[in-house]
Protein backbone atom coordinates (compact mmCIF):
# COMPACT_ATOMS: atom_id res chain seq x y z
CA UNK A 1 5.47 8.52 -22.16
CA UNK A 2 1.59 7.46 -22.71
CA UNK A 3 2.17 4.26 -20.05
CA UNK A 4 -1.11 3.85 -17.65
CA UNK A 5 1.13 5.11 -15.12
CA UNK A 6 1.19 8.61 -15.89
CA UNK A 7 -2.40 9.13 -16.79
CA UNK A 8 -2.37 11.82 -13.62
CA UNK A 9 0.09 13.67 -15.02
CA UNK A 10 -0.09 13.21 -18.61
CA UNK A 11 -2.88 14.75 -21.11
CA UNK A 12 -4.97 12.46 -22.52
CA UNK A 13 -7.14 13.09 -25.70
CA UNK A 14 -10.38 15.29 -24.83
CA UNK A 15 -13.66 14.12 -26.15
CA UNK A 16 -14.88 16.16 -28.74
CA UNK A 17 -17.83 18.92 -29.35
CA UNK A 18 -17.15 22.25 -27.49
CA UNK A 19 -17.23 24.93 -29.73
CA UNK A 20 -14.46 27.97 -29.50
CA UNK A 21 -11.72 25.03 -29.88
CA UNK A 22 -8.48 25.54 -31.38
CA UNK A 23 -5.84 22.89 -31.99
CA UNK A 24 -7.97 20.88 -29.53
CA UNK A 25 -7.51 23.48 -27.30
CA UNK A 26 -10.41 24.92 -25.49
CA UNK A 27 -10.93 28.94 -24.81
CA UNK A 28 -13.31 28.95 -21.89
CA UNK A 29 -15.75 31.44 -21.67
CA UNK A 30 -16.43 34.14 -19.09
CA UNK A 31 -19.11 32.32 -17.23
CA UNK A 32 -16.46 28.97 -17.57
CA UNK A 33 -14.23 30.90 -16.07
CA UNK A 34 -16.19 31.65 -13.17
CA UNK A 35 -16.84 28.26 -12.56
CA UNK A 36 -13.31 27.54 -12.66
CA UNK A 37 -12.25 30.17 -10.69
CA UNK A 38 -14.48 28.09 -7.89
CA UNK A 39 -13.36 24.65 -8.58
CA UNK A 40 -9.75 26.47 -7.93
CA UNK A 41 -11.03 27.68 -4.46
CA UNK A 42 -11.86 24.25 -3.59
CA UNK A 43 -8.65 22.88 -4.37
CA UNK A 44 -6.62 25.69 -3.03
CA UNK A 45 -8.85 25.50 0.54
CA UNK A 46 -8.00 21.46 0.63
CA UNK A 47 -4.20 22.13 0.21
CA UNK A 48 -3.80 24.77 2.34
CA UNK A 49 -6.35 22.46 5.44
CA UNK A 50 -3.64 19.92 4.42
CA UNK A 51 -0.84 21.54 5.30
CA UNK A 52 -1.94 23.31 8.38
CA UNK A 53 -3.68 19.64 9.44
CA UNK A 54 -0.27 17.10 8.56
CA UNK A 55 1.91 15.82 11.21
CA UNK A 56 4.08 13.07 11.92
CA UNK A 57 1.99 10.05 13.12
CA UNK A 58 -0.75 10.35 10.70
CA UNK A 59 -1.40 8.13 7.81
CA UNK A 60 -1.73 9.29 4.00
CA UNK A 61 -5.11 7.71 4.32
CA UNK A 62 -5.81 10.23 6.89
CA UNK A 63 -4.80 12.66 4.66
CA UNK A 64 -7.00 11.30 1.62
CA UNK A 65 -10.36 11.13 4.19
CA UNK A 66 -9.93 14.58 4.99
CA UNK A 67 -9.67 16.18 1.03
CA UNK A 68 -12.20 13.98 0.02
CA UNK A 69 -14.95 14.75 2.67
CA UNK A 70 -13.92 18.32 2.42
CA UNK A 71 -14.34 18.56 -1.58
CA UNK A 72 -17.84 16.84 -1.08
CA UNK A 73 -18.89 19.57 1.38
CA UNK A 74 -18.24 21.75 -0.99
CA UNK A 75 -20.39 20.45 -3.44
CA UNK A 76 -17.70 18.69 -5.61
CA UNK A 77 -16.26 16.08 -6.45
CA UNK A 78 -12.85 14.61 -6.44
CA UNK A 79 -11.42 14.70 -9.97
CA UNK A 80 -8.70 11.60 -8.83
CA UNK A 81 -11.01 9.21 -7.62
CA UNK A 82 -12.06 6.47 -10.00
CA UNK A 83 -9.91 8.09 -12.55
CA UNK A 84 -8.40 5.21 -15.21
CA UNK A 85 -8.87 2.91 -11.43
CA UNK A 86 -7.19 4.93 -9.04
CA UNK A 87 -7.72 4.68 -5.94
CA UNK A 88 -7.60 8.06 -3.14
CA UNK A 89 -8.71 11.62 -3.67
CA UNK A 90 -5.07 12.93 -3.68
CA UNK A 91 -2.16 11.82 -4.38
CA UNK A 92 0.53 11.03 -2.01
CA UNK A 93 3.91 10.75 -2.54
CA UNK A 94 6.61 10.65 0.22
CA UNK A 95 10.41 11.71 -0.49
CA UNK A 96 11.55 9.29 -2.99
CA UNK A 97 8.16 8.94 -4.81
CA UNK A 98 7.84 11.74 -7.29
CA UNK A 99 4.35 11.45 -8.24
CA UNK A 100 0.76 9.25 -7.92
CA UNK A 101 1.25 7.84 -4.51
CA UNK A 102 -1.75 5.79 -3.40
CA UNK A 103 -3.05 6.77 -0.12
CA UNK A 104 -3.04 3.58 2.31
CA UNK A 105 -3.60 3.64 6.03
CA UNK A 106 0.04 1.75 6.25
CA UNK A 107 2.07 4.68 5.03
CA UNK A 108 2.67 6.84 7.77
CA UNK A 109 3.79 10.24 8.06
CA UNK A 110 7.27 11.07 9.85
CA UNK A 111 9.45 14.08 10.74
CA UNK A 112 11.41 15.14 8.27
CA UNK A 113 9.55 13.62 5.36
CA UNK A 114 9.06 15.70 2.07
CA UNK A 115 5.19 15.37 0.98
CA UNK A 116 3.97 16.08 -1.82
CA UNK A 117 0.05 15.99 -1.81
CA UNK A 118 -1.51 16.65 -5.43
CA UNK A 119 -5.39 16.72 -5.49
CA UNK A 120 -8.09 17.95 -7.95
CA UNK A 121 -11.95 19.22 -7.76
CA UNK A 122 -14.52 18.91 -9.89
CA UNK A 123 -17.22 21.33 -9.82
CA UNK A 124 -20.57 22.21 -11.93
CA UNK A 125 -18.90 20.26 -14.87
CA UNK A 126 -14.73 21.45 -14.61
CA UNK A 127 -11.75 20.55 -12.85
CA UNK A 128 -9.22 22.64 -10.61
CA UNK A 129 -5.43 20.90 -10.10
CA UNK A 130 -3.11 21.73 -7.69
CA UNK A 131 0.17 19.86 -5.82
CA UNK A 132 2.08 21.51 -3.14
CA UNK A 133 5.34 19.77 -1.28
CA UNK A 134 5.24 20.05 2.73
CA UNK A 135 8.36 19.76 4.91
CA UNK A 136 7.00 18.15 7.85
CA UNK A 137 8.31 18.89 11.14
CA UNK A 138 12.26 19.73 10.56
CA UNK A 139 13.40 18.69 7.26
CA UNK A 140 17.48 18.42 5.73
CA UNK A 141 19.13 21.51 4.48
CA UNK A 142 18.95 19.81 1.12
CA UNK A 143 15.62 19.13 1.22
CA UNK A 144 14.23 22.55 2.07
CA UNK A 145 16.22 24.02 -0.60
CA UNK A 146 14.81 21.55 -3.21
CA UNK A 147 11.47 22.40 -1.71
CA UNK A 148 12.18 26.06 -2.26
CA UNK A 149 13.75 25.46 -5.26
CA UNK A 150 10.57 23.63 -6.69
CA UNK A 151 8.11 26.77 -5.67
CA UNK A 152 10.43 29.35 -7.50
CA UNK A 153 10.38 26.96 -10.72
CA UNK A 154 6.53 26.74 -10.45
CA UNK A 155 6.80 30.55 -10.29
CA UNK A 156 9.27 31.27 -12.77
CA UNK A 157 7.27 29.63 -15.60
CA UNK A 158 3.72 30.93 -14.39
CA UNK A 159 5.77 34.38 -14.63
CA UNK A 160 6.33 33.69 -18.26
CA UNK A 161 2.27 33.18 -18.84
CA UNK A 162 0.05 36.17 -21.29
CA UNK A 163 -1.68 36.03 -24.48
CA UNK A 164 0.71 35.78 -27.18
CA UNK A 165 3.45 34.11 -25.03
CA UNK A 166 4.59 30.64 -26.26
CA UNK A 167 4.85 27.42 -24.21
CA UNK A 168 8.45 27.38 -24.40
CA UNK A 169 8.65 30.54 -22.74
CA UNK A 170 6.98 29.01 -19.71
CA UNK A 171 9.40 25.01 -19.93
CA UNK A 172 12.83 27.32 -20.55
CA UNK A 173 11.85 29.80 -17.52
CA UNK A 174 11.72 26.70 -15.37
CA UNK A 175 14.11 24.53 -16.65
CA UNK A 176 16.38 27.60 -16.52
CA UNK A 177 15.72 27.46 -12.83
CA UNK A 178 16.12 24.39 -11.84
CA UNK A 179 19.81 23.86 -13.89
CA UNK A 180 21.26 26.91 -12.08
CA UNK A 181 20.25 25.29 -8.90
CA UNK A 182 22.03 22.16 -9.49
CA UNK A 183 18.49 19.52 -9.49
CA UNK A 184 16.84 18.03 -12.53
CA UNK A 185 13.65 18.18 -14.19
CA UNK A 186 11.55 14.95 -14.13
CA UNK A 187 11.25 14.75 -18.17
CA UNK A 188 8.72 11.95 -17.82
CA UNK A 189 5.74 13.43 -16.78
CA UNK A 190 4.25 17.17 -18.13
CA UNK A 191 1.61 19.50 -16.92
CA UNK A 192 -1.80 19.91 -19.01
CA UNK A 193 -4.53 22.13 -20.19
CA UNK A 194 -7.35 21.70 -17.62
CA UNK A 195 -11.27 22.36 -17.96
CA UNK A 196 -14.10 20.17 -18.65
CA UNK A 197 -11.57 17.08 -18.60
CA UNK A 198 -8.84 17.09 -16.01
CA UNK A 199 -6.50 16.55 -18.63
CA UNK A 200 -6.58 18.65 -21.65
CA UNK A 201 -4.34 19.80 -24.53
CA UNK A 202 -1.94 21.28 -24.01
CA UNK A 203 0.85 19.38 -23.24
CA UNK A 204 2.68 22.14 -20.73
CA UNK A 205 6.83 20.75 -20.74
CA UNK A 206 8.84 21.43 -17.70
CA UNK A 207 12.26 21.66 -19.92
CA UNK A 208 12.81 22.93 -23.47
CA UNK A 209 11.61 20.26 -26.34
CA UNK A 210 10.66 19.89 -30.22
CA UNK A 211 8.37 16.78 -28.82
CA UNK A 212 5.03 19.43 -29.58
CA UNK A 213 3.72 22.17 -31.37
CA UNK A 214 5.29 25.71 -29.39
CA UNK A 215 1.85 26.62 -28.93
CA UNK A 216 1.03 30.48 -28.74
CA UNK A 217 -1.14 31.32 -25.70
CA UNK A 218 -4.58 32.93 -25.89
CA UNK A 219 -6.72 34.53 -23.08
CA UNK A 220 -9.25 32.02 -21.81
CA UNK A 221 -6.50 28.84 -21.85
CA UNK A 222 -6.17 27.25 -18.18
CA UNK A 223 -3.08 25.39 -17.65
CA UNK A 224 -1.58 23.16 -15.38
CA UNK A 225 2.31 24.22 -14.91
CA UNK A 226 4.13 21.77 -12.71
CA UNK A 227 7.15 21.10 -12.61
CA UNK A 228 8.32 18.00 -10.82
CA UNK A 229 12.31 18.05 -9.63
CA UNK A 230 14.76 15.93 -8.21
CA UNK A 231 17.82 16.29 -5.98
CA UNK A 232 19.42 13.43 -8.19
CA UNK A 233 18.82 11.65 -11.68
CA UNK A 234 16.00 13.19 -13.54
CA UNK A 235 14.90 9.51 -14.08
CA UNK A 236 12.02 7.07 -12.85
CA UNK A 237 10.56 4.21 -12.53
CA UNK A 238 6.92 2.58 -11.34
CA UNK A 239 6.13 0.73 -9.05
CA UNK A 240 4.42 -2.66 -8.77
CA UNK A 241 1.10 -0.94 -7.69
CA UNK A 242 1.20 0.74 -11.60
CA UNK A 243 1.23 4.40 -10.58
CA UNK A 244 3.72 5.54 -7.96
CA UNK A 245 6.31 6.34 -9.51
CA UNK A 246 9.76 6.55 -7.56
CA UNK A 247 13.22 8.29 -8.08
CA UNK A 248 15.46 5.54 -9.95
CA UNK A 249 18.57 6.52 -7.57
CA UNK A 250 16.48 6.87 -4.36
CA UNK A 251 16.85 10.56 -4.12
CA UNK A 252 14.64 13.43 -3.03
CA UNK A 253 11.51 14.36 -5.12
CA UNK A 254 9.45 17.71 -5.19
CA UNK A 255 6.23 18.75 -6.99
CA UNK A 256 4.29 22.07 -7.19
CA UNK A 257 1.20 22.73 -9.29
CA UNK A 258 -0.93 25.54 -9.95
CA UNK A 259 -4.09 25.96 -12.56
CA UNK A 260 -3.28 29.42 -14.43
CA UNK A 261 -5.70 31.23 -17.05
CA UNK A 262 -4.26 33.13 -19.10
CA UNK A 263 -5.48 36.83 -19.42
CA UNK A 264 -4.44 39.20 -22.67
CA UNK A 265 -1.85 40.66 -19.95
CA UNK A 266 -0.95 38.17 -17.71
CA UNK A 267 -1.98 35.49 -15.83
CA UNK A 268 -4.38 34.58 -12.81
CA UNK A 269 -3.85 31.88 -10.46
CA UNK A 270 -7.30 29.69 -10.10
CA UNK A 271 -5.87 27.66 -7.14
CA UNK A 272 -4.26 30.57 -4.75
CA UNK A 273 -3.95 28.90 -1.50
CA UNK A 274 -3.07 32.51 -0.25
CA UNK A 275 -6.92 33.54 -1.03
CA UNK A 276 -8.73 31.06 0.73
């Protein structure tokens, strides 16, 4: 699972120091979280400009120009850029590519493409993360419902997040989901703790494993839940560019992502799109 590939998606080893670390796993403090909760805003504004600002014609370079020059106004900076090489400010991945598609000014946007844009914000020293998947224009019956299908999953499993709650509670809520709807869960790529590095442990699982520790949950943890489904074969592969990685039997993709603290009775949502 630890290819170059999937350095967007996977967690990779924080550096060290921080105090109030666990297991490698970082409690952020109030005044982190406030910080946070801003990097979030950023994030969740981009998306939601994104969406309102897509349309058939337009390039995913178009799309990239438009996050990135946005985050900077805002006094941040864009967590994908540069990171291990790559490329664009978001990721952009069109129907059959399930994750890390590399904005270009050759790919352009048509009716009835599923999008899914993933992009990330770094501000006064920590990251926000956040995906969403846009129909654009009229889309299939099939691919609305995975669409729909991949929103409740991201949902279900944020539902599952408090203090003392367990990361399986969180992959079986949204692997649950997904089954009874007939798609798959993409098994090769996981969300993340998120903070100072954009990738952080935890590893968050989309489906139920033994692969990691079933880490208990503590106030102060920020997560990255996404879960990434298919219409067809949970399967991939990657491309010659080294990151996009496509559907192995050409079939639909969809992604949503949202960073979540965890409070001693719930949750909060860093990256609300419906608060900006």
């Amino acid at each position: 699972m630890n290819i170059f590939s999937n350095l967007l998606a996977q967690p990779v080893q924080p550096k060290p120091a921080a105090p109030r670390k666990r297991r490698g796993i970082e409690i952020k403090s109030a005044r982190e979280i406030e910080i946070m909760r801003q990097s979030g805003k950023i994030v969740a504004t981009v998306l939601k400009e994104i969406s309102q600002l897509v349309e058939p014609g337009m390039t995913t370079a178009d799309l990239d120009a438009h996050a990135e020059k946005r985050i900077r106004e805002m006094d941040a900076t864009p967590s994908f850029k540069g990171y291990h090489g790559f490329t664009g400010s978001i990721c952009a991945s069109i129907n059959n590519e399930v994750v890390h598609g590399i904005p270009n000014r050759k790919k352009v946007i048509r009716a009835g493409d599923v999008l899914k844009v993933d992009t990330g914000a770094y501000y006064n020293g920590f990251h926000g993360d956040s995906c969403i998947t846009i129909a654009v224009g009229e889309v299939t019956p099939e691919a609305a419902r995975l669409i729909r299908v991949a929103e409740e999953a991201l949902f279900k499993g944020i539902e599952q997040v408090k203090a003392g709650a367990h990361l399986t509670d969180i992959a079986g809520a949204i692997e649950d989901h997904v089954k009874a709807n007939k798609f798959s869960v993409v098994e090769q790529f996981t969300g993340h703790g998120v903070g100072r590095n954009l990738h952080e442990e935890p590893a968050v699982f989309n489906y139920r494993t033994r692969e990691i520790p079933n880490v208990k949950l503590r106030a102060g943890m920020t997560l990255a839940i996404e879960p990434i489904l298919n219409a067809g074969s949970k399967n991939t592969r990657i491309l010659s560019d080294r990151w996009t990685a496509v559907t192995v039997d050409n079939a639909l993709s969809a992604q949503f992502e949202h960073t979540v603290l965890v409070t001693d009775n719930g949750y909060e949502i860093l990256t609300d799109r419906s608060l900006v």
